[in-house]
Protein backbone atom coordinates (compact mmCIF):
# COMPACT_ATOMS: atom_id res chain seq x y z
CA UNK A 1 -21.25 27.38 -4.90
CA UNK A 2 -19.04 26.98 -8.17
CA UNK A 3 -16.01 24.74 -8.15
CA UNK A 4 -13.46 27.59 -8.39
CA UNK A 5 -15.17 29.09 -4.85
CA UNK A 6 -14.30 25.82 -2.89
CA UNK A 7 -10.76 25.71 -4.70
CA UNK A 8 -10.34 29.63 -3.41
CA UNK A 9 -11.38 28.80 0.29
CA UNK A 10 -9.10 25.72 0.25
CA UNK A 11 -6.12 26.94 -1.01
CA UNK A 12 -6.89 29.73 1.20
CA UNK A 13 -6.60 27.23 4.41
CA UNK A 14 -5.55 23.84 3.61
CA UNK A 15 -1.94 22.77 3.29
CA UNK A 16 -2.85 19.75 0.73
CA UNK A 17 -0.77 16.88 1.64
CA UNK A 18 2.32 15.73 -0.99
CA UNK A 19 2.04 18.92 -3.28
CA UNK A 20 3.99 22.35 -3.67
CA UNK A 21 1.18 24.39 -3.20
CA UNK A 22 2.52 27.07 -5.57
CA UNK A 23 1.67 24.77 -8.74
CA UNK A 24 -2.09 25.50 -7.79
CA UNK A 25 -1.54 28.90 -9.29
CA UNK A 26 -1.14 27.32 -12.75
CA UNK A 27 -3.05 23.79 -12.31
CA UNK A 28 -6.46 23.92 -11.08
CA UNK A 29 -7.37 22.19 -7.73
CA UNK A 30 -10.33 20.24 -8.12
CA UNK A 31 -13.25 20.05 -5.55
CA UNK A 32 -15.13 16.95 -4.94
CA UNK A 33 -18.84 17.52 -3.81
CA UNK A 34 -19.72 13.88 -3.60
CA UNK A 35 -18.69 10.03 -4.73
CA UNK A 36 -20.50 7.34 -6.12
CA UNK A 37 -19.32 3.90 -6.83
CA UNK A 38 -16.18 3.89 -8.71
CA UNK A 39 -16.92 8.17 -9.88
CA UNK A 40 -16.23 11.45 -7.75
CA UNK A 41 -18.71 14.15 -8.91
CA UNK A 42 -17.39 17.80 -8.38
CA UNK A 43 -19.69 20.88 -7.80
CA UNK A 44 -20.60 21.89 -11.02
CA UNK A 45 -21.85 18.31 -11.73
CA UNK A 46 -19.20 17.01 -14.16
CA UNK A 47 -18.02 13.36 -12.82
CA UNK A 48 -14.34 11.84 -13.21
CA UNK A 49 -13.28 7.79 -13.05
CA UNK A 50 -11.53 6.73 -9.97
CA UNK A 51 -8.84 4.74 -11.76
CA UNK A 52 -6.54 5.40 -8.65
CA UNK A 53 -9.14 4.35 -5.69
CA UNK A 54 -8.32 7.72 -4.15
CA UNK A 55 -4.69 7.00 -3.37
CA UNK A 56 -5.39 3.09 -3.49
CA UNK A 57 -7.57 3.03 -0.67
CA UNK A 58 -10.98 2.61 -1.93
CA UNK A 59 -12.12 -0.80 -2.43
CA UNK A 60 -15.89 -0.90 -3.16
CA UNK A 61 -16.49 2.29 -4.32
CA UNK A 62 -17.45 5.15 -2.94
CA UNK A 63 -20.34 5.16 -0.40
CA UNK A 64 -20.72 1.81 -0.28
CA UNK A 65 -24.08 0.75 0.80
CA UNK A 66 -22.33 -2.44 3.19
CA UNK A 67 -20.06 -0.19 4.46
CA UNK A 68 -22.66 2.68 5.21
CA UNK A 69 -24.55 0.30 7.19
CA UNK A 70 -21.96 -1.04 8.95
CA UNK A 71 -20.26 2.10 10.23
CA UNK A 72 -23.98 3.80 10.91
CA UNK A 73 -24.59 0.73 13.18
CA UNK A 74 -21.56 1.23 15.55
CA UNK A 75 -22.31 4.65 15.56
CA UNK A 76 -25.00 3.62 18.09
CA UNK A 77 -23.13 1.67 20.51
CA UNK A 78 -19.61 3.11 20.62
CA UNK A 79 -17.55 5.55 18.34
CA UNK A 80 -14.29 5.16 20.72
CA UNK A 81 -12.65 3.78 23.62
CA UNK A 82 -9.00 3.76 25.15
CA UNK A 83 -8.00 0.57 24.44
CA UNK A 84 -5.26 0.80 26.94
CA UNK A 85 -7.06 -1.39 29.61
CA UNK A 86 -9.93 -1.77 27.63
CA UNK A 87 -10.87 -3.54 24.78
CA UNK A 88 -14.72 -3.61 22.27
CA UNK A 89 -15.95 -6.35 20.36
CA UNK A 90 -15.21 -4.60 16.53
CA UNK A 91 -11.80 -4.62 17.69
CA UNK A 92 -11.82 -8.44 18.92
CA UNK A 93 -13.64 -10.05 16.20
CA UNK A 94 -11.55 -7.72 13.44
CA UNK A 95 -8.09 -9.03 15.58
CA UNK A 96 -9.45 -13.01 15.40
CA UNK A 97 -10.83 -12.56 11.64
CA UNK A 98 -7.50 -11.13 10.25
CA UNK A 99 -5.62 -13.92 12.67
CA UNK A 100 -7.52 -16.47 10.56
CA UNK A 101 -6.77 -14.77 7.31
CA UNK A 102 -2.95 -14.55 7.97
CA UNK A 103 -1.85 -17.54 10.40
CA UNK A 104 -0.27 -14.53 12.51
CA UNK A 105 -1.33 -14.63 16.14
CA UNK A 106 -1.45 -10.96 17.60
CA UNK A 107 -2.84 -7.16 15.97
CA UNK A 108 -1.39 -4.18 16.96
CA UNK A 109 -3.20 -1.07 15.73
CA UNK A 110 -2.38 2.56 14.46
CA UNK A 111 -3.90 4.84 12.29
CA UNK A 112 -1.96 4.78 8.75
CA UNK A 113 0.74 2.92 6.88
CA UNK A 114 3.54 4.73 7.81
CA UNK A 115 2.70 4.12 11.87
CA UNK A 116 2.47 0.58 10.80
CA UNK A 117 5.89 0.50 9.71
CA UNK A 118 7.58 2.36 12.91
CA UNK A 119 5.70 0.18 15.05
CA UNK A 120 7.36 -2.97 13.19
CA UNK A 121 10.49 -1.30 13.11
CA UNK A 122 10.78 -1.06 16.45
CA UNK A 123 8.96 -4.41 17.52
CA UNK A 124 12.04 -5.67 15.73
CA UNK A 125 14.59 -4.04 17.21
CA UNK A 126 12.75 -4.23 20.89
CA UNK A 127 12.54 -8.24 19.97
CA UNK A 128 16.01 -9.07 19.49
CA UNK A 129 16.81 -6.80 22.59
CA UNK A 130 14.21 -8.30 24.63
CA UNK A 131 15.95 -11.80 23.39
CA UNK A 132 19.74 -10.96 24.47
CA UNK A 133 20.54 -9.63 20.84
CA UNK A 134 20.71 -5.86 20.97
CA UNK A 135 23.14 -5.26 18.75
CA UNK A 136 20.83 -6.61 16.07
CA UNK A 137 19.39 -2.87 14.97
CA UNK A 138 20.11 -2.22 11.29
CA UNK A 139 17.52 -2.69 8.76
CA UNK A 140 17.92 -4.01 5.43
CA UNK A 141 14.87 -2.43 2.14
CA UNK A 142 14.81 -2.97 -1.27
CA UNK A 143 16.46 -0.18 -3.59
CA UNK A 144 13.75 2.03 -4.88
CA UNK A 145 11.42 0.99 -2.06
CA UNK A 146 8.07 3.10 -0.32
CA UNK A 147 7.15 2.26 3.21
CA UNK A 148 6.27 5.69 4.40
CA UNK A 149 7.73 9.56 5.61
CA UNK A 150 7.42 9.38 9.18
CA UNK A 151 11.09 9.36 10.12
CA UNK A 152 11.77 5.44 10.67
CA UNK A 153 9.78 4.93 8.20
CA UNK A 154 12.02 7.09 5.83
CA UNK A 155 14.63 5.67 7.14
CA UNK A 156 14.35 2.34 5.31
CA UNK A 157 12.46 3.95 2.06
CA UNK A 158 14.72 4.97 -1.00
CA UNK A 159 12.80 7.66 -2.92
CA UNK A 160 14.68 10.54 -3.34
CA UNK A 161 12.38 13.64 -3.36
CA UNK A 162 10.74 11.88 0.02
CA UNK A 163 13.98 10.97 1.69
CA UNK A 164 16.70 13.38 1.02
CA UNK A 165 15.57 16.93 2.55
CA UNK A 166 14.87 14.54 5.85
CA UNK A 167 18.83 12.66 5.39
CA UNK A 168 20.49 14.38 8.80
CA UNK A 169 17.83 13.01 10.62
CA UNK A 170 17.66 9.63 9.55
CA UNK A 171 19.33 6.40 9.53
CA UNK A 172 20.44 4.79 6.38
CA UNK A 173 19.20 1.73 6.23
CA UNK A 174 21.30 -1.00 4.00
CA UNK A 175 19.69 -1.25 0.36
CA UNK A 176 20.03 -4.31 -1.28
CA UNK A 177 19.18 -4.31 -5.33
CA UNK A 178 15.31 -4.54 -5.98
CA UNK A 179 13.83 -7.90 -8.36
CA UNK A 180 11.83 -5.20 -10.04
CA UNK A 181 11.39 -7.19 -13.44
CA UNK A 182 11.97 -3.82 -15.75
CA UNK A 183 15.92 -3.84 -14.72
CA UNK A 184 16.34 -7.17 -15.97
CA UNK A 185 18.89 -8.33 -18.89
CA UNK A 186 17.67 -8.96 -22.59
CA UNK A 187 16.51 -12.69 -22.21
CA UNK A 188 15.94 -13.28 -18.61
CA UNK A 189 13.76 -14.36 -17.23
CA UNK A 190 11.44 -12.23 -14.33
CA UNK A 191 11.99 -15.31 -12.27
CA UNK A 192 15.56 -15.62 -12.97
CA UNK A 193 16.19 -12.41 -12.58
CA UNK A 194 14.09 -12.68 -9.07
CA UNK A 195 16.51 -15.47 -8.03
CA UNK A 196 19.49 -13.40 -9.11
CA UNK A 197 19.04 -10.34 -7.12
CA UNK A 198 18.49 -12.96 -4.25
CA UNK A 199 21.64 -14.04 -4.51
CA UNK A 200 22.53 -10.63 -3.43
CA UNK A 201 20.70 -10.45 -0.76
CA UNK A 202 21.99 -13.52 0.47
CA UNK A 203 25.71 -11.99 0.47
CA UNK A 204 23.94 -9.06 2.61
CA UNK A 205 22.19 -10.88 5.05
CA UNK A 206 25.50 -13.67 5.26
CA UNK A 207 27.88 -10.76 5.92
CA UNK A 208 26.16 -8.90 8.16
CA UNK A 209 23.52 -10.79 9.87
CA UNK A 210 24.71 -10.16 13.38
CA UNK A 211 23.88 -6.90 13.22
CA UNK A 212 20.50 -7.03 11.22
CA UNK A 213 17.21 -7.03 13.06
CA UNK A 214 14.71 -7.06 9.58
CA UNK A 215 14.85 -7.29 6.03
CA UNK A 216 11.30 -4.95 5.21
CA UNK A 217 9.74 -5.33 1.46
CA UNK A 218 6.77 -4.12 -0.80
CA UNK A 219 5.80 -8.22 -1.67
CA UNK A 220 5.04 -8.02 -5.57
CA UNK A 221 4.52 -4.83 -6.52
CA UNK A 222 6.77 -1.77 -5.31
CA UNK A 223 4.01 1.37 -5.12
CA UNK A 224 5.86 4.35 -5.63
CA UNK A 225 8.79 3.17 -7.53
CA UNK A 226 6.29 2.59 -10.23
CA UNK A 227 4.77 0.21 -9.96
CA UNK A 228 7.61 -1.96 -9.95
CA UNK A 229 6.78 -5.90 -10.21
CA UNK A 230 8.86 -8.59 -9.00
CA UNK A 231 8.25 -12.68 -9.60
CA UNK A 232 6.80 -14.10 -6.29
CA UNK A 233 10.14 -16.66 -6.26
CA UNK A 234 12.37 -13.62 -4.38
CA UNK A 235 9.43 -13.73 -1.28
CA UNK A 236 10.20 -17.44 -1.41
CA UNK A 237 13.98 -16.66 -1.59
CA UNK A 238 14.10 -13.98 1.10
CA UNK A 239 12.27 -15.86 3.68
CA UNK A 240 14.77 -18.98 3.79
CA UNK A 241 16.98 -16.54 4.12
CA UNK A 242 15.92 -14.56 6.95
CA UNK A 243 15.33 -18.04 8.97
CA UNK A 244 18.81 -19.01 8.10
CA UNK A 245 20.45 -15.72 9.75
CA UNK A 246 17.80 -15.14 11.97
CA UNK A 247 16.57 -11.89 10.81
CA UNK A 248 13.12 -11.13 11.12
CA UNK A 249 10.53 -10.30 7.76
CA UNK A 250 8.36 -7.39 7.65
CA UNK A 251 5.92 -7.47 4.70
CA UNK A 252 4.54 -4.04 4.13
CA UNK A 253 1.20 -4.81 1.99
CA UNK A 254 -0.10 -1.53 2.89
CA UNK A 255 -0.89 -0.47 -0.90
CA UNK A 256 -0.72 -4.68 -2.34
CA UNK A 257 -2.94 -6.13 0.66
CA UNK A 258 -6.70 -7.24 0.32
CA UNK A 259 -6.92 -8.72 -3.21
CA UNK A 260 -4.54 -6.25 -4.75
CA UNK A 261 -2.75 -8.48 -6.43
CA UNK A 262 -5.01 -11.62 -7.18
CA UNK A 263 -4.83 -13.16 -3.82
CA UNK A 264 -5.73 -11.52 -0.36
CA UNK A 265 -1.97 -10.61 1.08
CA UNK A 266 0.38 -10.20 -1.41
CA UNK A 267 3.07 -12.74 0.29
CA UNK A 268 1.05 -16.02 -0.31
CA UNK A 269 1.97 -16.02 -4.06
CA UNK A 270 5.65 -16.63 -2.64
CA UNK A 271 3.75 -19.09 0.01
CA UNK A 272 5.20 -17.61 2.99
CA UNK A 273 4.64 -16.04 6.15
CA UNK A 274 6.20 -13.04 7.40
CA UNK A 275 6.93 -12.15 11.30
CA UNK A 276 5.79 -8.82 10.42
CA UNK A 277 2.70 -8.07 8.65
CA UNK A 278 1.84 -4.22 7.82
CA UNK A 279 -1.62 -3.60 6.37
CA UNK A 280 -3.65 -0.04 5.81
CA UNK A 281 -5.08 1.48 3.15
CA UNK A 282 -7.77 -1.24 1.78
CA UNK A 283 -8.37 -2.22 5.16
CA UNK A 284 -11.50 -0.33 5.43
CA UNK A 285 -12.67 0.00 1.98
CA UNK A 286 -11.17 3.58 2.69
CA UNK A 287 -13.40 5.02 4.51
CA UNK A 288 -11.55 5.44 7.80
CA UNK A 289 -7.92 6.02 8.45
CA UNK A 290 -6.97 2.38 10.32
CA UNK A 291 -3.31 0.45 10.22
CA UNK A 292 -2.46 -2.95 11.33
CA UNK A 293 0.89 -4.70 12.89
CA UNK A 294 0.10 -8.59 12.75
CA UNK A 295 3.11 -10.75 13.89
CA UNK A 296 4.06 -13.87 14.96
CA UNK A 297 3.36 -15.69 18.43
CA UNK A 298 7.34 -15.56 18.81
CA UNK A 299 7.59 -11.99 18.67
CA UNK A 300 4.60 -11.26 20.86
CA UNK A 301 6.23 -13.79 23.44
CA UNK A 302 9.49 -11.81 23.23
CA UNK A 303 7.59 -8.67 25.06
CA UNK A 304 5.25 -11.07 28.43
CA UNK A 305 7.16 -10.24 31.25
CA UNK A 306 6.29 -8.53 34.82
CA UNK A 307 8.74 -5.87 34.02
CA UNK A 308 7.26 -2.65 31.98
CA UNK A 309 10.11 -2.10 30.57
CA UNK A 310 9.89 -5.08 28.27
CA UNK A 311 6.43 -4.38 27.25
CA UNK A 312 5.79 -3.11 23.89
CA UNK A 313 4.76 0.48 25.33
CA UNK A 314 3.58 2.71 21.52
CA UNK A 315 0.52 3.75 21.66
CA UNK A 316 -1.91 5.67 18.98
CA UNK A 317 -4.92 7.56 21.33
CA UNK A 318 -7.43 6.53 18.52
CA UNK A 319 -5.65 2.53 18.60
CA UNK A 320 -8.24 0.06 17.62
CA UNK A 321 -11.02 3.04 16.69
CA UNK A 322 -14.05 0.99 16.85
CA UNK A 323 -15.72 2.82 13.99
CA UNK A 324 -12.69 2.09 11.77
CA UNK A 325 -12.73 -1.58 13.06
CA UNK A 326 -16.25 -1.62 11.93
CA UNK A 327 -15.26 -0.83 8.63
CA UNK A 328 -13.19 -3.12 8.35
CA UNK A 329 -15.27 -5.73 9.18
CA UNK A 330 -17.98 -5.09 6.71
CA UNK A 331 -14.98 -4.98 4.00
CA UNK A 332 -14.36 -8.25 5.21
CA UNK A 333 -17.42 -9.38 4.83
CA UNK A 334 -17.96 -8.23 1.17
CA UNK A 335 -14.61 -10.50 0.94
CA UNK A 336 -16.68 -13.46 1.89
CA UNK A 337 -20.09 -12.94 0.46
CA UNK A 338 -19.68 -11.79 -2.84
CA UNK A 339 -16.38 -14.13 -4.21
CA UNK A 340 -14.35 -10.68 -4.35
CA UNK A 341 -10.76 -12.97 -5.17
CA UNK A 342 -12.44 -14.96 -7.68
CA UNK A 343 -14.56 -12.14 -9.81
CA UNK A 344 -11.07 -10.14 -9.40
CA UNK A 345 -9.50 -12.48 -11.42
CA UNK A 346 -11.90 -12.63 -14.33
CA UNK A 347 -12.09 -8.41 -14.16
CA UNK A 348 -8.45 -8.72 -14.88
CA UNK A 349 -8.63 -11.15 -17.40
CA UNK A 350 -11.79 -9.00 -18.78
CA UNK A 351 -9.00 -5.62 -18.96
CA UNK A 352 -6.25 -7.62 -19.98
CA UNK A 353 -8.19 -8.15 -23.27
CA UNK A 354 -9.84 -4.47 -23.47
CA UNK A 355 -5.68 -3.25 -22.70
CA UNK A 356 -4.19 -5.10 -25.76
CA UNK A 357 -3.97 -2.43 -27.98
CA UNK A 358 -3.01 -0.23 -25.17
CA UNK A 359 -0.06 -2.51 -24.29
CA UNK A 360 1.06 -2.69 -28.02
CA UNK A 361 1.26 1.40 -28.76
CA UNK A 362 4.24 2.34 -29.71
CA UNK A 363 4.96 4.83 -26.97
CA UNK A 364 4.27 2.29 -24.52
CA UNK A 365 7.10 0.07 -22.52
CA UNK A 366 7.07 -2.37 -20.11
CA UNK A 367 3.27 -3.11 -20.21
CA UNK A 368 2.42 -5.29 -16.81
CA UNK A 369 -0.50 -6.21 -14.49
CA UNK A 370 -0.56 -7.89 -11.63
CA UNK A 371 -4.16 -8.49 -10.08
CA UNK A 372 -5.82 -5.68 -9.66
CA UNK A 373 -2.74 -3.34 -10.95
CA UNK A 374 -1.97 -1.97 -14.04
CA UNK A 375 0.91 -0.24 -15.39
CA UNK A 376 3.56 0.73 -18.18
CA UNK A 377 6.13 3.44 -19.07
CA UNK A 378 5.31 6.01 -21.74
CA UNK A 379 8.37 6.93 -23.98
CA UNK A 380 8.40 10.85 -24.35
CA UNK A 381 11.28 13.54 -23.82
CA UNK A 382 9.13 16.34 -22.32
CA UNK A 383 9.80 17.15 -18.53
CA UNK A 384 6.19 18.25 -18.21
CA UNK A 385 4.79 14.56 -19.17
CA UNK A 386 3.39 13.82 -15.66
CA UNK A 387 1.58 16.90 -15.26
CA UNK A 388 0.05 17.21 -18.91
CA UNK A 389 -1.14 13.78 -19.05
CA UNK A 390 -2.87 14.39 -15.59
CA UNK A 391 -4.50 17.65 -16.89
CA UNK A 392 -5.37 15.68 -20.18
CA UNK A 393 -7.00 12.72 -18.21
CA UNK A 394 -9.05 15.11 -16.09
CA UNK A 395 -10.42 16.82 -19.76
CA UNK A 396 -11.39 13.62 -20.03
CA UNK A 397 -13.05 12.36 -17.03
CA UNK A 398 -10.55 10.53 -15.48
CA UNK A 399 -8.48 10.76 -12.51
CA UNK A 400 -4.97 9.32 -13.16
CA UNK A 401 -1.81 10.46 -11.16
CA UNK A 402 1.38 9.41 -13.00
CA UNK A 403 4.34 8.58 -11.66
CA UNK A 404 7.28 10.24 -13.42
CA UNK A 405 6.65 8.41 -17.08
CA UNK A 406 4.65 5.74 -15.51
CA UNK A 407 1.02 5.12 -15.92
CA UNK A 408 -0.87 3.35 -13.68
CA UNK A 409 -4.57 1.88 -13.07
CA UNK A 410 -5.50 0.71 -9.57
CA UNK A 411 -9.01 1.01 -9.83
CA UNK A 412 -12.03 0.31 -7.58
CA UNK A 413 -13.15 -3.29 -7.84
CA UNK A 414 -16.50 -2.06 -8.47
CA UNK A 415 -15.80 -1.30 -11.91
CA UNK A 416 -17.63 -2.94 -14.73
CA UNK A 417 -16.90 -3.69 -18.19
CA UNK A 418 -18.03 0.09 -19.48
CA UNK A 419 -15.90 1.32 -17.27
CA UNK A 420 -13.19 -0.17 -18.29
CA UNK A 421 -13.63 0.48 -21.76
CA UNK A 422 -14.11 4.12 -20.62
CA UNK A 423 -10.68 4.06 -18.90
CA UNK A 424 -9.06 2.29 -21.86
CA UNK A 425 -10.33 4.38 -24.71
CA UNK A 426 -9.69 7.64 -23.23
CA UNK A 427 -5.96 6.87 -21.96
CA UNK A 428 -5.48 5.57 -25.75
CA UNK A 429 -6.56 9.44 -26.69
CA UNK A 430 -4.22 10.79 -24.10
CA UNK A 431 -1.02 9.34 -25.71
């Protein structure tokens, strides 16, 4: 069957997710047929560079070999079980491995990023309640910050074309100014500006602390304001300040988490550690949908009781999926066994070098990197720039998703030197 048969029957049925479906009548949907390391092949053969992990998810490439094994392995013992009452060794060993990896003491499981983030949400909240404090139920996020569209999780996220059909049924959480680096003054500093827009937190959090259950922040690298960096000083910064006005810290590293950014979690660049830990995506090598709450042994303390009431009573049906916990254990242990942090580094070092003439075109701004990340800003006037230079990358085998007038790489960290050269060379012919 051709590609523009599978396109027909989709469009057809399937109410693709973040799109208006009517641009499909002028841009072609694209089927995929099968993936293979860091390329997706479509039906009629032709093959296209994952230089977006499919949506940042995919770690290893697709069908990894570790991963394959893994997951066909559980299939023969267990594919699910309640975990209300129960509990299954992936889900226990994936709980005590991430415990180790964090220094937080307790998992709490969903299915995607955005659950993660209600479920911290509210842990908050239920905390300081729990604790004799329940007026402490605002939330304070970073101006231009993601953390999901489920409606908490909108509540604390400041994208526009996400947030505002969705305002009457949302709270407004209170935005404080984001440390992303690109908004800084001629001559500072990314670390002075980072300790500048803490300041200004710290008037937020001083003022109205009583009333504040969480500050929640993208560590490093805000996703979908583009890619917006920030110097790991402000992490430093906000913790203190949270412990001084007791107000909890949620680190959503559901996009930066799992060697994103050059370490593991995002937040130990700022040597820190939140109360609130949200992780997804990466988790399993993307493969299966699978969040994760970690917290502190404070917070988990907060909710022991005999009474119900105080228990921490969410609950996912597919919580702690034991073929999703598999996953994630085999992405572990490609973590372990093959230096993943460490060859990271020298990839990045390796594209660094193959980007330089990239970074210096003239039509590119604000060139940056950060692990595993890539982006910049491409100067040009037309309102159709995202779309063409997604079309145009395509042509080209390459599957890039701009953001506005940003560019981005977030590739698989599977790729290879020919790759990137591949990636390079044909963005270069793009602009």
């Amino acid at each position: 069957m051709k590609n523009r048969d599978w396109a027909s029957r989709s469009l057809k049925s399937v109410w693709h997710p973040c799109t208006q479906m009517k641009r499909h009548e002028r841009i072609p949907l694209f089927p995929v047929s099968k993936g293979k390391g860091a390329w997706l092949y479509d039906f009629e053969g032709r093959r296209y560079l994952d230089a977006i992990s499919s949506w940042w998810v995919n770690l290893f490439g697709h069908c990894n070999p570790k991963i394959n094994a893994a997951i066909s392995s559980q299939l023969e013992k267990l594919e699910h079980v309640i975990l209300a009452g129960f509990t299954h060794e992936p889900v226990i060993e994936l709980s005590e491995r991430l415990s180790l990896r964090s220094g937080l003491d307790h998992a709490f499981y969903a299915s995607d990023g955005a659950s993660s983030v209600e479920i911290a949400l509210k842990m908050s909240f239920h905390y300081w309640k729990n604790t004799g404090k329940p007026g402490k139920k605002n939330f304070v996020s970073l101006k231009n910050g993601y953390h999901g569209e489920t409606l908490g999780a909108l509540s604390v996220t400041d994208i526009p074309i996400f947030r505002d059909t969705y305002s009457p049924l949302i709270s407004q959480s209170i935005l404080a100014d984001s440390p992303d680096f690109r908004l800084a003054e001629a001559g500072e500093t990314s670390e002075q500006y980072a300790l500048r827009m803490a300041e200004k937190l710290k008037k937020i959090l001083e003022s109205s602390h009583e009333t504040i259950a969480a500050l929640i922040l993208e560590p490093l690298v805000q996703g979908a304001a583009g890619m917006a960096m920030h110097h790991p000083v402000y992490l430093e910064r906000a913790r203190q300040l949270c412990d001084r006005y007791e107000i909890h810290l949620i680190a959503d590293e559901i996009a930066v988490g799992f060697g994103r950014t050059g370490t593991f979690f995002a937040h130990e660049q700022g040597n820190i550690k939140p109360d609130f830990l949200c992780l997804s995506k990466g988790i399993t090598g993307g493969y299966l949908p699978l969040s994760v709450v970690l917290v502190q042994g404070k917070i988990f303390d907060a909710f022991y009781d005999d009474r119900t009431s105080r228990g921490f009573l969410h609950s996912h049906s597919y919580t702690g999926n034991a073929l999703a916990c598999r996953a994630a254990l085999a992405v572990l242990d490609i973590f372990e066994e093959e230096n993943v942090i460490v060859q990271n580094l020298e990839k990045s070092r390796i594209m660094n070098e193959k980007s330089n003439q990239l970074s210096h075109h003239p039509k590119v701004k604000h060139f940056r990197n950060a692990g595993m990340i890539w982006a910049f800003e491409v100067e040009d006037e037309r309102e159709d720039f995202q779309e063409r230079f997604y079309l145009e990358a395509l042509e080209r085998g390459l599957l890039l998703r701009p953001m506005g007038n940003t560019v981005y790489f977030m590739p698989p960290y599977v790729i290879d030197e020919e790759e990137m050269d591949f990636l390079v060379q044909n963005t270069m012919e793009i602009l």
